[in-house]
N, C-alpha and C. Protein backbone atom coordinates (compact mmCIF):
# COMPACT_ATOMS: atom_id res chain seq x y z
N UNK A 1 -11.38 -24.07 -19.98
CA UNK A 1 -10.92 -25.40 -20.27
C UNK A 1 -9.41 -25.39 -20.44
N UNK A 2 -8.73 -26.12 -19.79
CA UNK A 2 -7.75 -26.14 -20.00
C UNK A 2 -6.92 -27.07 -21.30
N UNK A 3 -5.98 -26.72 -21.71
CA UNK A 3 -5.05 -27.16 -23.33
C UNK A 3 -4.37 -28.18 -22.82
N UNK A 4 -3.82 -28.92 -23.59
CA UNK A 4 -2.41 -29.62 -23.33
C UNK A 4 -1.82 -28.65 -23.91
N UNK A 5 -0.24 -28.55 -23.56
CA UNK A 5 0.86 -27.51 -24.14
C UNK A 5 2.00 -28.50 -24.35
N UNK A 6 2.75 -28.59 -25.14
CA UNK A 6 4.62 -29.32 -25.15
C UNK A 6 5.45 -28.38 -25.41
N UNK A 7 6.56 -28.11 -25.07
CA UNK A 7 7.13 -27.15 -25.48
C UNK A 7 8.44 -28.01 -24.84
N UNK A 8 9.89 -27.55 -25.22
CA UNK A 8 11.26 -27.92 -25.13
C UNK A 8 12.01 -27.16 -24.18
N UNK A 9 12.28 -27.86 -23.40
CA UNK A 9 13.66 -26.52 -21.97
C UNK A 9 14.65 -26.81 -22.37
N UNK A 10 15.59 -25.86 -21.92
CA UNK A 10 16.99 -26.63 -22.02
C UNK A 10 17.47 -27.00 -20.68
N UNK A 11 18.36 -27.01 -20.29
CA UNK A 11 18.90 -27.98 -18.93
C UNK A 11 18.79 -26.94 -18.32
N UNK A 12 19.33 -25.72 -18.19
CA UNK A 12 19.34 -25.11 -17.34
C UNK A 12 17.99 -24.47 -16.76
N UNK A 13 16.60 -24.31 -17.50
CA UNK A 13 15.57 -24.02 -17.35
C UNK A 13 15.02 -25.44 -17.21
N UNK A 14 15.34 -26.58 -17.47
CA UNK A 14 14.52 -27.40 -16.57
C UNK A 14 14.55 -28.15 -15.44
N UNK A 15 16.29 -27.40 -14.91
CA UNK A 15 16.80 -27.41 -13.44
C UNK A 15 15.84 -25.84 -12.50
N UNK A 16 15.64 -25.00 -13.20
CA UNK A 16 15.23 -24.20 -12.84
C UNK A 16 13.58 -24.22 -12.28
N UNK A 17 12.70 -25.12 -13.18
CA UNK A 17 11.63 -25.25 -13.23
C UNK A 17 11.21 -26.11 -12.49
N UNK A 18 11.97 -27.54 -11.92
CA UNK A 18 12.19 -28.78 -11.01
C UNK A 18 12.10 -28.00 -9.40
N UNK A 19 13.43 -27.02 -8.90
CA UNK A 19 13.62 -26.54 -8.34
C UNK A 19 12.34 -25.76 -7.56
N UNK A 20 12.02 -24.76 -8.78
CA UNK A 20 10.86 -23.39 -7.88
C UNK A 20 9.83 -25.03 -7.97
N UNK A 21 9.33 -26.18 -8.47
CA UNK A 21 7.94 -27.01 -8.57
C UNK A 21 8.27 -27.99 -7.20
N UNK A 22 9.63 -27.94 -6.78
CA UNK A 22 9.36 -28.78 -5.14
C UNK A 22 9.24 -27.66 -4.29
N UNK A 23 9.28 -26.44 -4.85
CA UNK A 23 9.41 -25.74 -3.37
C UNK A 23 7.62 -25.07 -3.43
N UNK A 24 7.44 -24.77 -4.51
CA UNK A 24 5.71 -24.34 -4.64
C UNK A 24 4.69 -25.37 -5.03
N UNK A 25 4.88 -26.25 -5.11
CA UNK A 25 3.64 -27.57 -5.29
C UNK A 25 3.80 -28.81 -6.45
N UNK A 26 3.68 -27.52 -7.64
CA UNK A 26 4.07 -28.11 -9.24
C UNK A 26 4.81 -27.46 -10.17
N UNK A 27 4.80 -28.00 -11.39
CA UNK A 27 5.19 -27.46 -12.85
C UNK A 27 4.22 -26.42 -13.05
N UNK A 28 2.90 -26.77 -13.35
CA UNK A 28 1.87 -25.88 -13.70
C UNK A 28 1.51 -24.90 -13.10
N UNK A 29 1.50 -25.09 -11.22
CA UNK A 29 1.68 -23.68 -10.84
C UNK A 29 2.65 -22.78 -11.20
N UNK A 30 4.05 -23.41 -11.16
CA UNK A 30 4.96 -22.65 -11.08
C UNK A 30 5.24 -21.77 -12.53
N UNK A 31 4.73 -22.59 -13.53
CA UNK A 31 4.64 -21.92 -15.21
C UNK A 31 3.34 -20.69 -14.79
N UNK A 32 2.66 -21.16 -14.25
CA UNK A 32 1.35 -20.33 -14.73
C UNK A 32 1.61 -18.84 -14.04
N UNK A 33 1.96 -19.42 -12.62
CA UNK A 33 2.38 -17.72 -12.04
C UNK A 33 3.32 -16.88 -12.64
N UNK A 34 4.70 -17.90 -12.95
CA UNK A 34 5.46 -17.11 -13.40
C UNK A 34 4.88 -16.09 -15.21
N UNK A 35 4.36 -16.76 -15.83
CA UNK A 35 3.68 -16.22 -17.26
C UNK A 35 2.42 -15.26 -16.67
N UNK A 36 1.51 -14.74 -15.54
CA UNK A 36 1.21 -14.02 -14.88
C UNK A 36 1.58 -12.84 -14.51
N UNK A 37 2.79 -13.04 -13.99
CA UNK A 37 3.86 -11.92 -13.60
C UNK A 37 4.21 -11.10 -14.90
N UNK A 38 4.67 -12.08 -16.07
CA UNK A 38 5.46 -11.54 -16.94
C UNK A 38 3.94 -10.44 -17.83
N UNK A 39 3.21 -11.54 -17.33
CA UNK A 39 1.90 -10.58 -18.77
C UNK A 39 1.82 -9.54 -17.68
N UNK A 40 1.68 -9.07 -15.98
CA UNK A 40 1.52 -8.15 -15.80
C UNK A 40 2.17 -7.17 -15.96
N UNK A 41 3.56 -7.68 -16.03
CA UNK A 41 4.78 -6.71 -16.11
C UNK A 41 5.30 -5.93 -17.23
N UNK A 42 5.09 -6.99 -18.48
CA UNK A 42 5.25 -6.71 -19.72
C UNK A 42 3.79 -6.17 -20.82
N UNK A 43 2.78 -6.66 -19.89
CA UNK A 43 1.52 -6.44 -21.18
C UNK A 43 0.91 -5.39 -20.27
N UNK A 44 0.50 -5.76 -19.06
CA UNK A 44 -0.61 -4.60 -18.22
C UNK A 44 -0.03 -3.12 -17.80
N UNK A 45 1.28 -3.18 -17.82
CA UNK A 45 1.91 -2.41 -17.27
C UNK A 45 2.65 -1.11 -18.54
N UNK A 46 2.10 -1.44 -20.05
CA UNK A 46 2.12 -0.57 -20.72
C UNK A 46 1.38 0.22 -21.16
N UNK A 47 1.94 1.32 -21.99
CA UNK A 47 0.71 2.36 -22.39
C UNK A 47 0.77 3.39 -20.92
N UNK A 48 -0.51 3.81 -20.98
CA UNK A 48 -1.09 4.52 -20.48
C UNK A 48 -0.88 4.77 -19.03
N UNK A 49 -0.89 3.12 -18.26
CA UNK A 49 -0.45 2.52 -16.66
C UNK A 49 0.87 3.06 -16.76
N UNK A 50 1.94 2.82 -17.70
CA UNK A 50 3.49 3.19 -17.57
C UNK A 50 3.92 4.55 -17.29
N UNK A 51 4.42 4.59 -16.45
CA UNK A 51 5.12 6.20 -15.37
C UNK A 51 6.03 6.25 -16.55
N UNK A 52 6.01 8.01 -17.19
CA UNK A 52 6.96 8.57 -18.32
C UNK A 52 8.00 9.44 -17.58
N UNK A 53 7.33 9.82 -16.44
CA UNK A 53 8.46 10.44 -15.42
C UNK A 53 8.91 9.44 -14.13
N UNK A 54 10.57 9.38 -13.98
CA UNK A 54 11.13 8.88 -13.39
C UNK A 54 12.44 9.35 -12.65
N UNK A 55 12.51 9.41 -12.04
CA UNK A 55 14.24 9.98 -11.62
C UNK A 55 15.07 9.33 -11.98
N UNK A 56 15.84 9.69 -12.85
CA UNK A 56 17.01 8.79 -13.17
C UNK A 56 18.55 9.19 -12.80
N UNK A 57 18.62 8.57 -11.98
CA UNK A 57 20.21 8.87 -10.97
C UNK A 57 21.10 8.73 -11.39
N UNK A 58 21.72 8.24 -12.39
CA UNK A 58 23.16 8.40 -12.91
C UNK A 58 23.21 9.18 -13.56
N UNK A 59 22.42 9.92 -14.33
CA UNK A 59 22.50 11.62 -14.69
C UNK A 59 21.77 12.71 -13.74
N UNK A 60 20.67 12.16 -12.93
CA UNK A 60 20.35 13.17 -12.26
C UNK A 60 19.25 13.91 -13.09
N UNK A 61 18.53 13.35 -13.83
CA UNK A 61 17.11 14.00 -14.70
C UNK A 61 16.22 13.23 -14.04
N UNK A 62 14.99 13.34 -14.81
CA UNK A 62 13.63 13.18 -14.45
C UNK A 62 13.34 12.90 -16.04
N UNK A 63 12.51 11.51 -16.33
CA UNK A 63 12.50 11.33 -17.58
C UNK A 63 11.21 12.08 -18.18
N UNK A 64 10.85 12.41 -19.18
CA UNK A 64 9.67 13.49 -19.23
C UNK A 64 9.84 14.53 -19.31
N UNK A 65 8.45 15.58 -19.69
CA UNK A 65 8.22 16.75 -19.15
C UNK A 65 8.33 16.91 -17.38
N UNK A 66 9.21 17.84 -16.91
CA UNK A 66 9.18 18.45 -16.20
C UNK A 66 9.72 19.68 -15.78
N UNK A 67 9.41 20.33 -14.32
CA UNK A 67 10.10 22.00 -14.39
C UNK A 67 11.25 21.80 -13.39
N UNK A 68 12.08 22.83 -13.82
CA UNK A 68 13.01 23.14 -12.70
C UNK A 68 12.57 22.96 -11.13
N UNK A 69 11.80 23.46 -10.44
CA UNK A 69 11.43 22.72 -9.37
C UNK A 69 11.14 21.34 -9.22
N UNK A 70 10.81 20.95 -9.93
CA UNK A 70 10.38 19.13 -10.02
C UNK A 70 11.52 18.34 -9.82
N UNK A 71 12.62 18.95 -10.51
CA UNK A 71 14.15 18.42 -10.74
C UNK A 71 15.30 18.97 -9.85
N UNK A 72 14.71 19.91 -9.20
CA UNK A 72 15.53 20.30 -7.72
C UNK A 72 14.77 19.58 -6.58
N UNK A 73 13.78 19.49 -6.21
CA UNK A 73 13.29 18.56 -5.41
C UNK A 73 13.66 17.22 -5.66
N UNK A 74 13.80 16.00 -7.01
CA UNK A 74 14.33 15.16 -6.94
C UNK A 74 15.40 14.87 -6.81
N UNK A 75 16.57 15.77 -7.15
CA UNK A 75 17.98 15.81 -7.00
C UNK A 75 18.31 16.30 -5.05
N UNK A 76 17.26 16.64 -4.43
CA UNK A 76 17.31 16.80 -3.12
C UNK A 76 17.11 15.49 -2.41
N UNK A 77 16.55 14.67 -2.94
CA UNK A 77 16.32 13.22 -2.16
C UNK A 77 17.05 12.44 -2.88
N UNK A 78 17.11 12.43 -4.53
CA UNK A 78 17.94 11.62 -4.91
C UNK A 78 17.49 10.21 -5.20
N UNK A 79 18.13 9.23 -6.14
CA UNK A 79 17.98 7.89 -6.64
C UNK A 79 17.80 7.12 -5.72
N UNK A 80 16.78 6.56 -5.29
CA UNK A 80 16.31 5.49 -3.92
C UNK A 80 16.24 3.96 -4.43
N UNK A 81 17.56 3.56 -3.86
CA UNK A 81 17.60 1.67 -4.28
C UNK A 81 18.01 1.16 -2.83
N UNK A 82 17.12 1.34 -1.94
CA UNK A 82 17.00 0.82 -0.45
C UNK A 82 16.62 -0.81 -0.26
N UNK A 83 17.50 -1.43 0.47
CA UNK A 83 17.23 -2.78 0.53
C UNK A 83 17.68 -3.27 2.64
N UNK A 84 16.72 -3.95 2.89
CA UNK A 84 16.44 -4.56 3.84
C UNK A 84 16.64 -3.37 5.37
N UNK A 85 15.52 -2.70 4.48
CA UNK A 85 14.83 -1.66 5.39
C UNK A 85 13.21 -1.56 5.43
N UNK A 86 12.81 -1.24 5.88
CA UNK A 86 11.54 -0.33 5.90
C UNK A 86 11.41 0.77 4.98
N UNK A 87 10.13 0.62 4.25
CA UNK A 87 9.72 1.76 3.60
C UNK A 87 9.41 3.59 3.96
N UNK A 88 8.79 3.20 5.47
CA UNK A 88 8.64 4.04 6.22
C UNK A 88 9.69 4.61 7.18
N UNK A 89 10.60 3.48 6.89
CA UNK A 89 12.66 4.34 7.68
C UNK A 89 12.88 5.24 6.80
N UNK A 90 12.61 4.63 5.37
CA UNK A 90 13.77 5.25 4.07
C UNK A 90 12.82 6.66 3.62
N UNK A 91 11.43 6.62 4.12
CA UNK A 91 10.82 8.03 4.17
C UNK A 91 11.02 8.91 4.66
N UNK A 92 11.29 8.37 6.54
CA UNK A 92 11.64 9.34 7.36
C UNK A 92 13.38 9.56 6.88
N UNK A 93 13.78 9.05 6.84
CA UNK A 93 15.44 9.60 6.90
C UNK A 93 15.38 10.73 5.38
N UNK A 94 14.61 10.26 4.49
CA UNK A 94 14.91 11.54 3.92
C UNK A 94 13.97 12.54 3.65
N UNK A 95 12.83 12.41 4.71
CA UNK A 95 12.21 13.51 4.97
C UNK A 95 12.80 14.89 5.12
N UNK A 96 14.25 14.98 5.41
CA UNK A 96 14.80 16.05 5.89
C UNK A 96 15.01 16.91 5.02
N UNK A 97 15.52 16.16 3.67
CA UNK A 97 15.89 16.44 2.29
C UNK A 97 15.04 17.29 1.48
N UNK A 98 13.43 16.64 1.89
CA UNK A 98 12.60 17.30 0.77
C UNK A 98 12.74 18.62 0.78
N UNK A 99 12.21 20.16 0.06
CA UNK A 99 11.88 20.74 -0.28
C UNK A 99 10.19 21.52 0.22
N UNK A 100 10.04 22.22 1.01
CA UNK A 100 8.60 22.50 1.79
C UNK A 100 7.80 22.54 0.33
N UNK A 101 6.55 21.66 0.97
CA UNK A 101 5.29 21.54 0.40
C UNK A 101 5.82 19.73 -0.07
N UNK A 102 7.10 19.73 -0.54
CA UNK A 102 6.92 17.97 -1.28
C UNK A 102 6.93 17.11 -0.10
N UNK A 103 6.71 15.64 -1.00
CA UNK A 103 6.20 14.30 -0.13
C UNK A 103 6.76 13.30 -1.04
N UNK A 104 6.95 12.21 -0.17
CA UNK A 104 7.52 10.93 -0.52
C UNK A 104 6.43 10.16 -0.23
N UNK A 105 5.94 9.48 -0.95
CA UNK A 105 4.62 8.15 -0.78
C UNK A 105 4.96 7.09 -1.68
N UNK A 106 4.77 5.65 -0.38
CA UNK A 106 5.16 4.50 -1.43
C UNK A 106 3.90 4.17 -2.16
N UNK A 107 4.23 3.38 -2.60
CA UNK A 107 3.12 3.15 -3.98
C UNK A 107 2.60 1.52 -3.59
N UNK A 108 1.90 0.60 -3.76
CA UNK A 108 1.98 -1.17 -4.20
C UNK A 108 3.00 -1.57 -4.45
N UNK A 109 3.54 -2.69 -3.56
CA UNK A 109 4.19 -3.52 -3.73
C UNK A 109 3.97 -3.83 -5.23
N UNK A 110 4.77 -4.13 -6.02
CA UNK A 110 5.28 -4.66 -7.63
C UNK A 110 6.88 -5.32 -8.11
N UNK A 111 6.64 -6.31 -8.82
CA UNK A 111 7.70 -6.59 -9.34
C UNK A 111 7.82 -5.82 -10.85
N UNK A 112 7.15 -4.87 -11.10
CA UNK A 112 7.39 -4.35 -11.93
C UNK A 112 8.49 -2.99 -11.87
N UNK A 113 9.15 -2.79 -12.51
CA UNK A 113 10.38 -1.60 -12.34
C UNK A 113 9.60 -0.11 -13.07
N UNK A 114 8.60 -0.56 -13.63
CA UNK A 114 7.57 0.50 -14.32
C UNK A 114 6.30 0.74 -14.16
N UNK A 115 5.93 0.88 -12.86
CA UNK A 115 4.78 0.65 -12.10
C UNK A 115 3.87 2.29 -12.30
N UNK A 116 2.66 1.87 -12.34
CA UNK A 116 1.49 3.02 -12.27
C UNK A 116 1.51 3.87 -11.87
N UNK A 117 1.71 5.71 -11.83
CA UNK A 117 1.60 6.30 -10.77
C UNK A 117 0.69 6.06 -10.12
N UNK A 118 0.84 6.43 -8.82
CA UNK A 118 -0.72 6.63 -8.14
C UNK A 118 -1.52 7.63 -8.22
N UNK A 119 -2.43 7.44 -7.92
CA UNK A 119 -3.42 9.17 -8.11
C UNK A 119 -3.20 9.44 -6.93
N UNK A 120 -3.13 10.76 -6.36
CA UNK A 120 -2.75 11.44 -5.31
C UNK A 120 -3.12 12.58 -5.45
N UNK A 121 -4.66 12.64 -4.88
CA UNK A 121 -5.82 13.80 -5.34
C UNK A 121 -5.36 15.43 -5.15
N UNK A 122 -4.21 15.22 -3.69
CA UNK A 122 -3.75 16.14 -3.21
C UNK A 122 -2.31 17.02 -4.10
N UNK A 123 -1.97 16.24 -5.18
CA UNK A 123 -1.18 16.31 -5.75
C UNK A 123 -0.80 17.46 -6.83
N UNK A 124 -0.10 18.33 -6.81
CA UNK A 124 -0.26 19.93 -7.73
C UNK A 124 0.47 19.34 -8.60
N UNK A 125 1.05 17.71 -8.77
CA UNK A 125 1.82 17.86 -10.15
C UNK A 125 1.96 16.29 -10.21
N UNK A 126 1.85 15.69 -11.13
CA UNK A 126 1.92 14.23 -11.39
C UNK A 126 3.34 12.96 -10.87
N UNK A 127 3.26 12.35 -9.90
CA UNK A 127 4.22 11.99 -9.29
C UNK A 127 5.73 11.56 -9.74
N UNK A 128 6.46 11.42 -9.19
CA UNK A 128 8.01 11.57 -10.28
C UNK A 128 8.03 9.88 -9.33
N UNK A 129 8.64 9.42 -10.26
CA UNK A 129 9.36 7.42 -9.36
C UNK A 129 10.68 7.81 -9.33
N UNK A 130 11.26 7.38 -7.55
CA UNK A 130 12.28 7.72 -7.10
C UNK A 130 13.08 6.84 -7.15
N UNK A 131 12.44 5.88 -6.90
CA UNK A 131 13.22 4.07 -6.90
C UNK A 131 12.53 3.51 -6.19
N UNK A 132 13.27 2.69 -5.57
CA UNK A 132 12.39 1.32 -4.93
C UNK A 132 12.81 0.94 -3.22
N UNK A 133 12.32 0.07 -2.41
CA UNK A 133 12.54 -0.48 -1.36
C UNK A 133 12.29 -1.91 -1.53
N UNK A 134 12.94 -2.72 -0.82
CA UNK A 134 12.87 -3.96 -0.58
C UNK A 134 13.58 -4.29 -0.26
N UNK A 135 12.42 -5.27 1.09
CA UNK A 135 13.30 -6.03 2.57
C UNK A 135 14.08 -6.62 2.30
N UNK A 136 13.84 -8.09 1.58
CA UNK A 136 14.22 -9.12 1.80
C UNK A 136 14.47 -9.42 -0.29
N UNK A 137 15.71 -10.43 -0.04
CA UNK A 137 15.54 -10.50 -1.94
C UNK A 137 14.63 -11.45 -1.95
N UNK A 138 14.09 -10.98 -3.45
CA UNK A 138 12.83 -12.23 -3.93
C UNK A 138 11.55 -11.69 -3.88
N UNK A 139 11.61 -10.53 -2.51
CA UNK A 139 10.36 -9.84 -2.41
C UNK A 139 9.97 -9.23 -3.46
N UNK A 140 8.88 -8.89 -3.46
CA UNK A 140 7.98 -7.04 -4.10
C UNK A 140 8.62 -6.27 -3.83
N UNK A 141 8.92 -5.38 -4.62
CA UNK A 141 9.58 -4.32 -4.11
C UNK A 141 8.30 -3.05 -3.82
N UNK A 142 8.47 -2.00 -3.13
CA UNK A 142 7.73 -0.68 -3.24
C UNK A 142 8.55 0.41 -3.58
N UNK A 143 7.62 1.01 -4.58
CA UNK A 143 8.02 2.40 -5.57
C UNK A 143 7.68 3.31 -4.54
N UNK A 144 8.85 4.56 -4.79
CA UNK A 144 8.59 6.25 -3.86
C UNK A 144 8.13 6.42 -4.84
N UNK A 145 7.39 7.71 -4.77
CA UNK A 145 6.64 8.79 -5.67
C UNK A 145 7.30 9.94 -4.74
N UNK A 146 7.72 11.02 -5.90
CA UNK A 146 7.85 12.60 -4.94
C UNK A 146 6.90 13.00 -5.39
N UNK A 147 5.80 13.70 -4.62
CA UNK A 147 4.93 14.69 -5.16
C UNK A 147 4.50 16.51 -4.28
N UNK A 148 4.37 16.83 -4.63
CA UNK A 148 4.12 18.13 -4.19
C UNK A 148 3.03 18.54 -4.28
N UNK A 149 2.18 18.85 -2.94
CA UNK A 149 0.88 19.34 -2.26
C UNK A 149 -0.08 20.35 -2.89
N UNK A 150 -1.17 20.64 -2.92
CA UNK A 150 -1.56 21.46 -3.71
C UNK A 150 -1.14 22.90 -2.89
């Protein structure tokens, strides 16, 4: 069943809200998806779902437990913030980079910046997040994973 709700914007969020409701249908769609996104991003996407290892490129670590190999293989491919390419370009071009036995695999499209690893049965060690791809702005982006083969 649905509520009545009231709540107060200010100008600039109810130029904002006018805007995305002529270009997607309504108000109510446009509230409901956007509060969707945010609970997936902010509520579903913690705990347990949340990747503790990450590559982080302006120091060049891996957030987490990990080993010296884990962190020479990511520092071999490096911080991935690829935009209006292919996922499968920005694989091959730094296919060259990896380290024998590792792999680059994108993950689901997400607007989340803290997305799930994937399970990757083949996997001798729990996937590291390299960064992201995305075509076009506005899109989903897709997460790399480095992982290494059994």
């Amino acid at each position: 069943m649905n509520t009545p709700t009231s709540f107060r914007l200010s100008q600039i969020t109810r130029y904002q809200l006018d805007a995305l409701a002529e270009r997607y249908g309504n108000q109510i769609t446009v509230i409901t998806v956007a509060i969707d996104r945010l609970y997936r991003e902010e509520i579903m996407d913690t705990g347990t779902a949340r990747t503790a290892r990450e590559y982080v490129g302006y120091n060049q670590t891996i957030s987490g437990e990990h080993t010296e190999e884990e962190l020479t293989a990511a520092r071999a491919v490096g911080f991935i913030n690829a935009y209006m390419v292919g996922v499968f370009d920005v694989i091959e071009e730094l296919k060259t980079n990896l380290p024998e036995g590792w792999h680059l695999t994108p993950g689901n499209s997400t607007h989340s910046f803290h997305p799930a690893a994937p399970n990757i049965p083949a996997a001798a060690n729990e996937p590291i997040l390299m960064g992201f791809v995305r075509a076009v702005h506005g899109d989903p982006h897709y997460p790399l994973w480095l992982w290494k083969s059994n």
